[in-house]
Each structure stands twice: as structure tokens, then as C-alpha cells.
N, C-alpha and C. Protein backbone atom coordinates (compact mmCIF):
# COMPACT_ATOMS: atom_id res chain seq x y z
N UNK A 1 1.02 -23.60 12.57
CA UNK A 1 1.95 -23.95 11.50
C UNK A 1 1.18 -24.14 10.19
N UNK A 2 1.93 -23.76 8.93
CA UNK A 2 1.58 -23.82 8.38
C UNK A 2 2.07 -24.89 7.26
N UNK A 3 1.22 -25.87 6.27
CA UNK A 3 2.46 -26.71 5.23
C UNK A 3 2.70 -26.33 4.09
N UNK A 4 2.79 -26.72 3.34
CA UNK A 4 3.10 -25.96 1.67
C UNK A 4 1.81 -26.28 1.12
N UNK A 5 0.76 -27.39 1.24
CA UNK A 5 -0.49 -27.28 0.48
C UNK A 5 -1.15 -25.48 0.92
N UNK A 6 -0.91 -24.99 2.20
CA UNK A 6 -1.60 -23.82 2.44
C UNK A 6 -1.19 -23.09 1.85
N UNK A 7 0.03 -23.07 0.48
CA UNK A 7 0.36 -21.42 0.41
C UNK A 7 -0.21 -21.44 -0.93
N UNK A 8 -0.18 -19.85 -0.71
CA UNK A 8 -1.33 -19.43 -1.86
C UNK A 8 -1.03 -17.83 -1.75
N UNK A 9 -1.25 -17.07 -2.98
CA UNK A 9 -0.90 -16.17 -3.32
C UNK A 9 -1.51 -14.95 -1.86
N UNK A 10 -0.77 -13.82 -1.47
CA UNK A 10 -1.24 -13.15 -0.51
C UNK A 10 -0.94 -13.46 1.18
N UNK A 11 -0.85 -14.74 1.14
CA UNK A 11 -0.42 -15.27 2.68
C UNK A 11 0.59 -14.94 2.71
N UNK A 12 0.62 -14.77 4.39
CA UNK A 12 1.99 -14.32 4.97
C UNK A 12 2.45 -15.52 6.24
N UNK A 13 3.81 -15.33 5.69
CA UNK A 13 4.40 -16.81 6.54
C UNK A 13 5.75 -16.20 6.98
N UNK A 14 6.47 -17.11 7.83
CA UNK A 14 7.73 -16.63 8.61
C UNK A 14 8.56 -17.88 8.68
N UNK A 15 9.95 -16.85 7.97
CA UNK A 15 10.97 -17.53 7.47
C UNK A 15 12.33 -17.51 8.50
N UNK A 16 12.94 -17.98 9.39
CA UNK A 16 13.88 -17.72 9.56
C UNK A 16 14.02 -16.11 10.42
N UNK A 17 12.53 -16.37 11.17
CA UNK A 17 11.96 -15.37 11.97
C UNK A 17 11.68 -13.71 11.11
N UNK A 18 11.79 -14.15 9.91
CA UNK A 18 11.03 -13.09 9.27
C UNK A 18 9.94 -12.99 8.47
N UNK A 19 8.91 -12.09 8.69
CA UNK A 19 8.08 -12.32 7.73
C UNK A 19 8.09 -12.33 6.31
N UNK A 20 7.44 -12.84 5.52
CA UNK A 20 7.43 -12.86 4.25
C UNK A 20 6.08 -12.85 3.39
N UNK A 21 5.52 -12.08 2.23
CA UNK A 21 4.36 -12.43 1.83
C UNK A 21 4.11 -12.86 0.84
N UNK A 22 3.67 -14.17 0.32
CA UNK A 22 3.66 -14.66 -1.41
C UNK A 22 2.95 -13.83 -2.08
N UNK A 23 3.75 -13.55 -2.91
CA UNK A 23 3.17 -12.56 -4.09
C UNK A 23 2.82 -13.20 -5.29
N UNK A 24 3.51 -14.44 -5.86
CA UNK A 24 3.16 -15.33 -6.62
C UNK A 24 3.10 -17.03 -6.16
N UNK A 25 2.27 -17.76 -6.74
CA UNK A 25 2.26 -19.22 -6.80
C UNK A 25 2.01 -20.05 -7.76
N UNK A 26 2.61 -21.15 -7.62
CA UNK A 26 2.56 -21.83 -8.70
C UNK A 26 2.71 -23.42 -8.19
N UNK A 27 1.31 -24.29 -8.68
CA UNK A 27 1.81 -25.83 -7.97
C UNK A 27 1.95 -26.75 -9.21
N UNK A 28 2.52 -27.42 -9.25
CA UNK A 28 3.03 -28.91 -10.36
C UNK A 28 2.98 -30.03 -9.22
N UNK A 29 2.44 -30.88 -10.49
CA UNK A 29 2.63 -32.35 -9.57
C UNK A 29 3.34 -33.32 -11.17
N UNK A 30 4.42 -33.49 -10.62
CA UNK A 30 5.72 -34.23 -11.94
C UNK A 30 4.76 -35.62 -11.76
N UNK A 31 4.96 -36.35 -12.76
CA UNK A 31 4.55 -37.47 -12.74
C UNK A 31 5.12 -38.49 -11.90
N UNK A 32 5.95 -38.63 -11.48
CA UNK A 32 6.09 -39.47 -10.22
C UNK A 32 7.10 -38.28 -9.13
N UNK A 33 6.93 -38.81 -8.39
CA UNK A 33 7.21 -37.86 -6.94
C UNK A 33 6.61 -36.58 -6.36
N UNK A 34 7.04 -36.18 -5.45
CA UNK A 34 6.51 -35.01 -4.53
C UNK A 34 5.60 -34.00 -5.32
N UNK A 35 4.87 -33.29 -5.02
CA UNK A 35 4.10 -32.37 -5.30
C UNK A 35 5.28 -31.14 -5.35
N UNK A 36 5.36 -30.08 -6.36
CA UNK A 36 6.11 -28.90 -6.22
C UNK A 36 5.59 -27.73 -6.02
N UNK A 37 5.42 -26.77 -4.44
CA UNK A 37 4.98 -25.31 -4.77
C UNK A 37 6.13 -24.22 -4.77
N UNK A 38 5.83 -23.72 -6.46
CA UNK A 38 7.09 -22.73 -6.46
C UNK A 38 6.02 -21.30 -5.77
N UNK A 39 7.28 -20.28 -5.53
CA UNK A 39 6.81 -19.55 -4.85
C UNK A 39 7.62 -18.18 -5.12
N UNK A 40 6.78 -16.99 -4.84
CA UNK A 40 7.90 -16.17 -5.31
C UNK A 40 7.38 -14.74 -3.99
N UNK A 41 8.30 -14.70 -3.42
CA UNK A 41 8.04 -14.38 -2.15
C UNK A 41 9.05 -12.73 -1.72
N UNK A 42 8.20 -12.06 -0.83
CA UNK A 42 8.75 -10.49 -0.17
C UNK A 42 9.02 -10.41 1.20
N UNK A 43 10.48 -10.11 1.23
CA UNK A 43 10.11 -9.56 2.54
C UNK A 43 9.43 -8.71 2.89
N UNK A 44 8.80 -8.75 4.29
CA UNK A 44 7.53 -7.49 4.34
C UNK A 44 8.56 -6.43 5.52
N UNK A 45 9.64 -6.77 5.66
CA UNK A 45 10.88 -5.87 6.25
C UNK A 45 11.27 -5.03 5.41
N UNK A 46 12.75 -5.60 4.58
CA UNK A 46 13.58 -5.47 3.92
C UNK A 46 12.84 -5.08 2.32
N UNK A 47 12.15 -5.67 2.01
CA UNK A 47 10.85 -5.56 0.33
C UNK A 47 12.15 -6.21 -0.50
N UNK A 48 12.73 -7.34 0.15
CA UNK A 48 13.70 -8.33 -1.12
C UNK A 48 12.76 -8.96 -1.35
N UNK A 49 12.93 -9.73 -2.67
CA UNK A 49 11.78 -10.76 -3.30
C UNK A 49 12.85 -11.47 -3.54
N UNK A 50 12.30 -13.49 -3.69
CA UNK A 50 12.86 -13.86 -4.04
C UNK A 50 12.24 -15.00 -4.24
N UNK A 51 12.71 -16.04 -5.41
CA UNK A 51 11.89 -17.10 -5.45
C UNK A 51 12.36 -18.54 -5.11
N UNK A 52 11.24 -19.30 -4.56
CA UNK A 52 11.58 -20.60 -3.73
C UNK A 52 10.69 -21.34 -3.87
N UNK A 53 11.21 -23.12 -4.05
CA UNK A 53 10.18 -24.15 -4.40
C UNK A 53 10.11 -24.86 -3.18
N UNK A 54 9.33 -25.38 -3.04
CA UNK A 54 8.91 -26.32 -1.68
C UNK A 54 8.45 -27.36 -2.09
N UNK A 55 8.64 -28.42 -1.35
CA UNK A 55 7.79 -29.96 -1.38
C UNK A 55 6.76 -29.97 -0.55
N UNK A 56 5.38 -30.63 -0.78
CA UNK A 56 4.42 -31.12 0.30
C UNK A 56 5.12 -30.94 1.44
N UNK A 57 5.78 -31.64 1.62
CA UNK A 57 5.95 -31.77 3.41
C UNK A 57 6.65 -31.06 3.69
N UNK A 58 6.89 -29.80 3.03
CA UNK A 58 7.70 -28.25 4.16
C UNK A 58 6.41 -27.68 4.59
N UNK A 59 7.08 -27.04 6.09
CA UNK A 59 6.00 -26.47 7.13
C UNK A 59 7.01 -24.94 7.40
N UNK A 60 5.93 -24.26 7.91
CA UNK A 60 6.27 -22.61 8.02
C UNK A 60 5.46 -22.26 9.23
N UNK A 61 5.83 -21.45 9.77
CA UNK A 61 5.63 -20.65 10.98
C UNK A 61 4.63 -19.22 10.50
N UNK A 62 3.29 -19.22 11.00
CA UNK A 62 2.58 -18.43 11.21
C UNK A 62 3.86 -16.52 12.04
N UNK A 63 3.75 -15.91 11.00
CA UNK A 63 4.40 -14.41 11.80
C UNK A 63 3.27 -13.92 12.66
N UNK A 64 4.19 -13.23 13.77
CA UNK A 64 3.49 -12.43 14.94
C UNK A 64 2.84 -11.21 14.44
N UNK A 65 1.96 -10.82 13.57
CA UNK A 65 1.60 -9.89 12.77
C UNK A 65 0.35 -9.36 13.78
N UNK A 66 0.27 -8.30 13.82
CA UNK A 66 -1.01 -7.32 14.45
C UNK A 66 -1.22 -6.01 13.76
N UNK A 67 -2.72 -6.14 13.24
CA UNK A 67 -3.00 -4.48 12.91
C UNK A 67 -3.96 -4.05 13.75
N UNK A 68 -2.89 -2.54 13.73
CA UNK A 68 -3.97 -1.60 14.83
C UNK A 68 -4.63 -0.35 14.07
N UNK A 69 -5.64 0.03 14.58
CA UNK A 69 -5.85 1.47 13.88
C UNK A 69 -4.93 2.45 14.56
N UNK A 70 -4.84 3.58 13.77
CA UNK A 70 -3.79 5.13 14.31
C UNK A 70 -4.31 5.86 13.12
N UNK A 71 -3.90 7.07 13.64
CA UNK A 71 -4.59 8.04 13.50
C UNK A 71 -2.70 8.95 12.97
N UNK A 72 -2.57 9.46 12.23
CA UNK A 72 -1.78 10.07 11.25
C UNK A 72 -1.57 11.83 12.08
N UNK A 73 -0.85 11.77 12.59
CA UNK A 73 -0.75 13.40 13.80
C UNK A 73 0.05 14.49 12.46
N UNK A 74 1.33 14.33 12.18
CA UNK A 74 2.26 15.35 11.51
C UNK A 74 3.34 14.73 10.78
N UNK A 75 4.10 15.09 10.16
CA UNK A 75 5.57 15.32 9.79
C UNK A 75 6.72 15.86 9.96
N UNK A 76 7.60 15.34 10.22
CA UNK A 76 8.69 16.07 10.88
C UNK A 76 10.08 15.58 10.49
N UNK A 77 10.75 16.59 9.39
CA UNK A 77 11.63 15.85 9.10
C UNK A 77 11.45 14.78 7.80
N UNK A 78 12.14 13.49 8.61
CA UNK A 78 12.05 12.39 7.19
C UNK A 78 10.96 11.51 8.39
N UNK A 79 10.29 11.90 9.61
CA UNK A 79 9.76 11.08 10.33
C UNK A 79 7.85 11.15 10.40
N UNK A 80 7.12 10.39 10.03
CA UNK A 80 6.07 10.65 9.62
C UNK A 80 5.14 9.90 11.24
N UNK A 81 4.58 10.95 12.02
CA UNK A 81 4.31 10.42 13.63
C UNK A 81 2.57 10.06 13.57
N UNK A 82 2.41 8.92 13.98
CA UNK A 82 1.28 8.01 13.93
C UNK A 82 0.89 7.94 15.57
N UNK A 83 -0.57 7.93 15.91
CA UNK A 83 -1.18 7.81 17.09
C UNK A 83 -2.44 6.21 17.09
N UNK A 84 -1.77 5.25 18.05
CA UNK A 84 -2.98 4.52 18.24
C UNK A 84 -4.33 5.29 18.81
N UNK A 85 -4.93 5.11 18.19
CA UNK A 85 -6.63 5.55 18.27
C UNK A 85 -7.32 4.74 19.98
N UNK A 86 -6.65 3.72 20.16
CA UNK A 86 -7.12 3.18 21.25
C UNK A 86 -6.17 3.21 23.12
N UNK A 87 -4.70 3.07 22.75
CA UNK A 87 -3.96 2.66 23.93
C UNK A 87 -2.98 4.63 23.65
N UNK A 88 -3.44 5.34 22.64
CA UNK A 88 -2.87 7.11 21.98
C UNK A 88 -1.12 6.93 22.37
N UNK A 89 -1.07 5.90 22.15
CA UNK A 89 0.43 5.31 22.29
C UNK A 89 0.79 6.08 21.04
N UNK A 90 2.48 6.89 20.76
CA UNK A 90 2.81 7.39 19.69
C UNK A 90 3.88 6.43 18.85
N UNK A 91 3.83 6.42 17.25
CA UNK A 91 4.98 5.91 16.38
C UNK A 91 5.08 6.89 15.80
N UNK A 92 6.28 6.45 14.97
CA UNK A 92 6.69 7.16 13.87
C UNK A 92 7.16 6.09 12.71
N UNK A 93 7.28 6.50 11.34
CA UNK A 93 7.46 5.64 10.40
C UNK A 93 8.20 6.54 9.35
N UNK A 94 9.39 6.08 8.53
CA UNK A 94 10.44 6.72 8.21
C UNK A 94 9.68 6.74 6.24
N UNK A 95 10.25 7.86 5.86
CA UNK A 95 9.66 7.86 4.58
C UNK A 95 10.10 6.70 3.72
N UNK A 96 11.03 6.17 3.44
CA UNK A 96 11.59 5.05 3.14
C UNK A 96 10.26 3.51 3.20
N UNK A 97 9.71 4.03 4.87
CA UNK A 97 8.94 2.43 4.91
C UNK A 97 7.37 2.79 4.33
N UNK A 98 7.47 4.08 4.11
CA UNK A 98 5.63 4.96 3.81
C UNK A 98 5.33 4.53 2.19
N UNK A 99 6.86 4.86 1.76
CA UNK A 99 6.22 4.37 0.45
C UNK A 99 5.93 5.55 -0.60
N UNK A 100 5.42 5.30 -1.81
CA UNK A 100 4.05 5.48 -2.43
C UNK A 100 3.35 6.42 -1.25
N UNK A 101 2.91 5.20 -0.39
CA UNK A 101 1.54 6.04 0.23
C UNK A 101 1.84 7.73 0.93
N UNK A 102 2.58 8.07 1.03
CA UNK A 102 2.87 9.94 1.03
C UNK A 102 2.26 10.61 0.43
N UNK A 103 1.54 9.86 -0.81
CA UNK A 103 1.24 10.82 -1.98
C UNK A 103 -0.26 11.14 -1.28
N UNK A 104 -1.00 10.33 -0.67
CA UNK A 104 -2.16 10.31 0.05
C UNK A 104 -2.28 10.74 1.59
N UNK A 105 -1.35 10.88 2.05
CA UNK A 105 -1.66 10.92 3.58
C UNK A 105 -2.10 12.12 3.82
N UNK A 106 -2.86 12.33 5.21
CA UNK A 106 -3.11 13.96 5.20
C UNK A 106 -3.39 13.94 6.99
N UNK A 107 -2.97 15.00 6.98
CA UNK A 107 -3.49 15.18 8.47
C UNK A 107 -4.41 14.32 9.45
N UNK A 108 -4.68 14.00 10.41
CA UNK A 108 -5.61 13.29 11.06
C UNK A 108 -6.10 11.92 10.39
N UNK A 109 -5.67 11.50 9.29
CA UNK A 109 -6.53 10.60 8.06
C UNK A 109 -6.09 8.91 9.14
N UNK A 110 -7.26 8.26 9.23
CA UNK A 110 -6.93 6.84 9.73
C UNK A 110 -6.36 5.67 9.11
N UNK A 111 -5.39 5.25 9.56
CA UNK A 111 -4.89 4.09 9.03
C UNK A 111 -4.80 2.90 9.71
N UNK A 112 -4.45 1.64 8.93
CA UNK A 112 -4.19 0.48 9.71
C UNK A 112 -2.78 0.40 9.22
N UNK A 113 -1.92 0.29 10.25
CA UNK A 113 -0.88 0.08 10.48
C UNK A 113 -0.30 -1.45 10.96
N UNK A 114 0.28 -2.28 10.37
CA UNK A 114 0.91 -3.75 10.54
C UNK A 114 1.87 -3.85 11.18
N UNK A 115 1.95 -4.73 12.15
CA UNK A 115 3.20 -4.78 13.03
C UNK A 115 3.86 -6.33 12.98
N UNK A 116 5.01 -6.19 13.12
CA UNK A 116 5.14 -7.57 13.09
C UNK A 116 6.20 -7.53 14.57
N UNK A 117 6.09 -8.36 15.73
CA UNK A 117 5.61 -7.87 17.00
C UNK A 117 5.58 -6.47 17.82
N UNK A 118 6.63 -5.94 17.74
CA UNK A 118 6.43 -4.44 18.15
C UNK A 118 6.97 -3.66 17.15
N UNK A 119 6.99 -3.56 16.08
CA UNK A 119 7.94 -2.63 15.07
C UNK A 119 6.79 -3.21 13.77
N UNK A 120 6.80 -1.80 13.69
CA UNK A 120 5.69 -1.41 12.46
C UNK A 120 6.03 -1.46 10.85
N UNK A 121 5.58 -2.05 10.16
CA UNK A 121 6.16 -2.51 8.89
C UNK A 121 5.10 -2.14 8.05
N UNK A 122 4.20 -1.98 8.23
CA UNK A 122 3.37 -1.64 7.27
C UNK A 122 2.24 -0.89 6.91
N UNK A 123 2.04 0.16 6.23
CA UNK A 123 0.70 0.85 6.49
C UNK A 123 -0.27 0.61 5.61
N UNK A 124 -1.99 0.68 5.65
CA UNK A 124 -2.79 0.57 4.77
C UNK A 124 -3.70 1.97 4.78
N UNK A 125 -3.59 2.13 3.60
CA UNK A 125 -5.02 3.72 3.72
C UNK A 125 -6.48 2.97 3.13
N UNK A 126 -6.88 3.97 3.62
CA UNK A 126 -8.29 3.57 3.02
C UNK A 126 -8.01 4.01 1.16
N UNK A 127 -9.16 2.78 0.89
CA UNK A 127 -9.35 3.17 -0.31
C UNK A 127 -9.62 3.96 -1.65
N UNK A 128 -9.90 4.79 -0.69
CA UNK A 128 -10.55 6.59 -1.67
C UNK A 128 -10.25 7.54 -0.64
N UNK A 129 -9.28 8.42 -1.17
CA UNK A 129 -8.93 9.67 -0.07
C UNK A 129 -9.90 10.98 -1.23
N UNK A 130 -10.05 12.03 -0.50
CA UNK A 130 -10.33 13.18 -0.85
C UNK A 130 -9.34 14.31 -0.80
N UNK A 131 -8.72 14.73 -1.72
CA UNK A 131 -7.57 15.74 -1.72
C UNK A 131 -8.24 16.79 -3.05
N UNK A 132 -7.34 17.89 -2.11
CA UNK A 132 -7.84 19.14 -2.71
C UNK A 132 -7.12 19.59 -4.08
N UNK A 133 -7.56 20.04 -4.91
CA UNK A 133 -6.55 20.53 -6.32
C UNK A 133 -5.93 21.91 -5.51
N UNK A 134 -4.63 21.70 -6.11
CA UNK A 134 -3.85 23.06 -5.81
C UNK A 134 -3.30 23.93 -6.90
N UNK A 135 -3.40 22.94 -7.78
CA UNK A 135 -2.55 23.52 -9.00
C UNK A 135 -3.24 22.92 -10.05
N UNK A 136 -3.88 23.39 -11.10
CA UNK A 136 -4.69 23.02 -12.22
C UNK A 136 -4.72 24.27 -13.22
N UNK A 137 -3.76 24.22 -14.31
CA UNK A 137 -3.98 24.80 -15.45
C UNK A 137 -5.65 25.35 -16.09
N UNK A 138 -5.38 26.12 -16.20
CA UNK A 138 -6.75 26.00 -17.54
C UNK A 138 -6.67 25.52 -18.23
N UNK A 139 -7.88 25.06 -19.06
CA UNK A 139 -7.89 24.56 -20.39
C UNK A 139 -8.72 24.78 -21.03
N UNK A 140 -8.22 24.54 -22.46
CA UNK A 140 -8.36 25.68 -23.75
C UNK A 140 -9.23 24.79 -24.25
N UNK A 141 -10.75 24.99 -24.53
CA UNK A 141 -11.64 24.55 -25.51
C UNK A 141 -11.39 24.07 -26.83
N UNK A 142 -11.68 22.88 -27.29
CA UNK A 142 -10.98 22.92 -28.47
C UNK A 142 -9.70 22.18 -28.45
N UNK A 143 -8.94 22.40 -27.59
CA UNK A 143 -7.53 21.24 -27.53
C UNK A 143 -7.43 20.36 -27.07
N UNK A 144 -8.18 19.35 -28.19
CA UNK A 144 -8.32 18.17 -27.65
C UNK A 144 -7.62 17.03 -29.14
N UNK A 145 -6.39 17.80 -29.46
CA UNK A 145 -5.62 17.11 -30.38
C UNK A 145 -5.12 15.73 -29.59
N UNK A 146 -5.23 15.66 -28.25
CA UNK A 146 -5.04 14.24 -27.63
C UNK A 146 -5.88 13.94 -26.70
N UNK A 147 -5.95 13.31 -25.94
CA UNK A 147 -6.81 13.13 -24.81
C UNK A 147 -7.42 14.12 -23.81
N UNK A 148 -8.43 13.89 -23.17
CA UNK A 148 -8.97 14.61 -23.00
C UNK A 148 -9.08 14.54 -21.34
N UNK A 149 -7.99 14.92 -20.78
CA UNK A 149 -7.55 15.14 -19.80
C UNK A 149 -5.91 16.08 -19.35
N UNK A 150 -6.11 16.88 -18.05
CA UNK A 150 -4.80 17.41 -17.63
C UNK A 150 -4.66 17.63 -16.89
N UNK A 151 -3.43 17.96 -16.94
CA UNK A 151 -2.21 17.51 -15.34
C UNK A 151 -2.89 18.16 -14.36
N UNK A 152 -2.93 17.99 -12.48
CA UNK A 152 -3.33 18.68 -12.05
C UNK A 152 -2.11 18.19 -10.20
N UNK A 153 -1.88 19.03 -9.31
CA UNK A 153 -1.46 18.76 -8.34
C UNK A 153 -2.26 18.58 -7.17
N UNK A 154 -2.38 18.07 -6.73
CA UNK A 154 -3.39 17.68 -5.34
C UNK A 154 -2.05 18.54 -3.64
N UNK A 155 -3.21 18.48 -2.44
CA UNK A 155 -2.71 19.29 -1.32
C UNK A 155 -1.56 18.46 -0.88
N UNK A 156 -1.24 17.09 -1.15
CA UNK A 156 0.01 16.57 -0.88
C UNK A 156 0.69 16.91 -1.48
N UNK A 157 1.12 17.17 -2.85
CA UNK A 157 2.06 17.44 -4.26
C UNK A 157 2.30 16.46 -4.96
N UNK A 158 0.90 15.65 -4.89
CA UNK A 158 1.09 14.52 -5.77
C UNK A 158 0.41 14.96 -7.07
N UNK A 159 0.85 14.39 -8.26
CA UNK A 159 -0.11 14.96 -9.82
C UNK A 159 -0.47 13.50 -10.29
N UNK A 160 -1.60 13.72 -10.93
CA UNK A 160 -2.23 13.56 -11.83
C UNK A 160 -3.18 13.41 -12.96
N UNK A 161 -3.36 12.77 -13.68
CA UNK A 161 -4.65 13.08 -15.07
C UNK A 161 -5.79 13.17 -14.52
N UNK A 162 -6.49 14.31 -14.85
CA UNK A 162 -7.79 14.77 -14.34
C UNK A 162 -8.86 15.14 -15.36
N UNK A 163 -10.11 14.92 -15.92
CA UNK A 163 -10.87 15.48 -16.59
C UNK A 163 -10.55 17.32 -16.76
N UNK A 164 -10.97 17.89 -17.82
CA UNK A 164 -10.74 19.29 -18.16
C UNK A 164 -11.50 20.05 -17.27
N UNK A 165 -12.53 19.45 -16.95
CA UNK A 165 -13.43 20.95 -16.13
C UNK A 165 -13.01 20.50 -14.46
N UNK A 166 -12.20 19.96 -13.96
CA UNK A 166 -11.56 20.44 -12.82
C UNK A 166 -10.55 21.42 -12.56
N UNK A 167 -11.05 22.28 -11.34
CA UNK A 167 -10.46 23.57 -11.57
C UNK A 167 -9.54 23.21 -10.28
N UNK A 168 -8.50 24.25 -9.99
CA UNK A 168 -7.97 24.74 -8.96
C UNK A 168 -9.17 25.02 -7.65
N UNK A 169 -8.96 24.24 -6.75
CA UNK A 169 -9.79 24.24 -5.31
C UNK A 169 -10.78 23.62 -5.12
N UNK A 170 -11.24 22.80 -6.05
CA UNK A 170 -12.06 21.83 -6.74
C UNK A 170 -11.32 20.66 -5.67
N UNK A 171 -12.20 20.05 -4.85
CA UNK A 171 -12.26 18.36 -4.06
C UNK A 171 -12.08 17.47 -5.20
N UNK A 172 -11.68 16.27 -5.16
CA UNK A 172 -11.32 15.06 -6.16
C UNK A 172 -11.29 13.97 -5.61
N UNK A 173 -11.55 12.94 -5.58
CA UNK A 173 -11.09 11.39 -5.01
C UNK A 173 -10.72 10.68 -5.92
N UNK A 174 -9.34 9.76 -5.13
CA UNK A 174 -8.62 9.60 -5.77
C UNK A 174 -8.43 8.18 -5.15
N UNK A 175 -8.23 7.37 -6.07
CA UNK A 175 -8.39 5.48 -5.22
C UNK A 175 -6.98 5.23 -4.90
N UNK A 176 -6.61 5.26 -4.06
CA UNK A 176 -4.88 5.01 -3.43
C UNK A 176 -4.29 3.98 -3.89
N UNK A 177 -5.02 2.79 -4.71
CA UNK A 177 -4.35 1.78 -4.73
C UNK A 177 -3.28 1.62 -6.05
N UNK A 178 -4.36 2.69 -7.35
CA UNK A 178 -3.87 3.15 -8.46
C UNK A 178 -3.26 4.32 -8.23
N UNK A 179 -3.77 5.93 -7.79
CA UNK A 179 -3.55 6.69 -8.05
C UNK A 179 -4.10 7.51 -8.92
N UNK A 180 -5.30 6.79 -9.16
CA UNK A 180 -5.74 7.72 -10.48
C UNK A 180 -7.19 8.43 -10.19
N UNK A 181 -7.66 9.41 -10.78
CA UNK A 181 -8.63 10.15 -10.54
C UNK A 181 -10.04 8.89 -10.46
N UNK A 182 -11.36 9.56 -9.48
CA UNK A 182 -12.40 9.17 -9.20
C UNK A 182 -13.42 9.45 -9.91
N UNK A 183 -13.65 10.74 -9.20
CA UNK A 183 -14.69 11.76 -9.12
C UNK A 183 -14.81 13.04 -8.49
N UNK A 184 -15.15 13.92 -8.91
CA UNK A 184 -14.99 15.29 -8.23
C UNK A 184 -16.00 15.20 -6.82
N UNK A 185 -15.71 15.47 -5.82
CA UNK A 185 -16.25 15.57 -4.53
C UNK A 185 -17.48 16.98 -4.36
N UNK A 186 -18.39 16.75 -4.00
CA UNK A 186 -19.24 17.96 -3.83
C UNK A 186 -19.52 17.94 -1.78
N UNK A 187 -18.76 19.19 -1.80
CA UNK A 187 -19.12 19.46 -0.59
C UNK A 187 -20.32 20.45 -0.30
């Protein structure tokens, strides 16, 4: 169990048998009475947010949360099919709960996947994927009336701002958490 001095931005606690993760905090102590932690909180189900104050003496329930590694097999459909790496037990995870993260996934690529007891809620990629340019304009020497970068599509069909001398078939890494260019990859 957990009380309200423990919460703090990032923890995950369980509400009314659901999980939830503070995304914000905030503590006051009024000049006379209880200590106040406001809180501004997600479902890690549903992704409602919502905000809630607590006194010292509210207590919360630790969620049944487990991450496993899996291993990323195919696509099919709107159904995106995941393999534990250890028990090759199969999931699947609906584009809806993937997110964002689509823009990164790729064949075989490992993930940690969050469960909250048997039903999977959440995925994490690693921090720097390597994706291939598919689509990259040329660019014209000299046109640099603005910044000095352009558009480019990666092997998922995700785009974006890339230095000028990346070409079409050109490797890139790309930090998943932003989305934004690294460094060109030398294989």
C-alpha cells in the first residue's frame, strides 16, 4: 500500500481496481490542517486524465503491473502481433493502444510490453530505432532562404526534418521519444 506522502510524479497506483499514472504533483501544507497532495492523474487503460487532491492519510493500492520482453512478429489488419521472447506465448495489440509508437516499429524490433494482470496496456521501444529513408527529395544548393533542413519519409511512413545531405536509402536514427532526427547510421 501505498499513502499520499508516496506520490510523486511518474508512480503508478490503483484506483478502484484501475491503474493510474501521476503525471503531475503538487504538495501544500495550509497553515493549519492536513497536508494537501493535488494530483493530476491517467488512466493507463482508458488515457482519461483527471485531477484529484488527497489528504496525508489517503492510502492506494499498489497495481498488478508486469513487464515482459516480446519480440514484434507482423501486422495484420488493425492488429499489431507481439511474441514473448521467453514463455513465445503470442499477443496482439490494437492500433488505437500502439499509439504514436507505429511510427517506429519494425519487424522483429524488441519491446517491453506492460501488463496490468493479463491484458497488455502498454508498450515501450527502445530509445533510438534505425529506419531506412524511402523518400527524400533532393536538394538544391543554395536554398537555404530558411532552414536548413528537409522533409524526408522513413520505411514505416513516418516523416521528418532531416539535414540536406541525407539521401534516399541512407540509414538514420531517430530517438522515439521525440521523433526527431539523430544521426545518419553507417553500415
Amino acid at each position: 500500500m501505498y499513502t499520499a506522502s508516496d506520490l510523486r510524479k511518474g508512480l503508478k497506483i490503483q484506483i478502484d481496481g484501475e491503474p493510474y499514472i501521476i503525471t503531475e504533483f503538487d504538495f501544500s501544507k495550509p497553515g493549519k490542517g492536513q497536508a494537501l497532495y493535488r494530483t493530476k492523474m491517467r488512466n493507463m487503460i482508458t488515457g482519461v486524465q483527471f485531477t484529484q487532491t488527497y489528504r496525508s492519510n489517503d492510502k492506494f493500492e499498489r497495481p498488478n503491473l508486469e513487464e515482459r520482453k516480446m519480440q514484434f512478429l507482423y501486422a495484420q489488419d488493425d492488429e499489431y502481433h507481439f511474441m514473448d521472447t521467453t514463455s513465445y506465448e503470442q499477443i496482439f495489440l490494437t492500433k488505437e493502444q500502439l499509439g504514436e509508437h507505429l511510427n517506429f516499429l519494425i519487424d522483429n524490433m524488441e519491446v517491453e510490453v506492460l501488463f496490468f494482470g493479463d491484458r497488455p496496456i502498454d508498450v515501450s521501444l527502445p530509445t533510438f530505432v534505425n529506419l531506412e529513408v524511402t523518400v527524400a527529395e533532393p536538394w538544391a544548393k543554395g536554398d537555404t532562404s530558411g532552414s536548413d533542413t528537409k522533409p524526408v519519409t522513413v520505411e514505416t511512413g513516418f516523416q521528418l526534418q532531416v539535414p540536406p545531405f541525407i539521401n534516399q536509402g541512407d540509414k538514420i536514427q531517430i530517438d522515439t521519444r521525440t521523433g526527431t532526427y539523430i544521426t545518419r547510421v553507417k553500415e
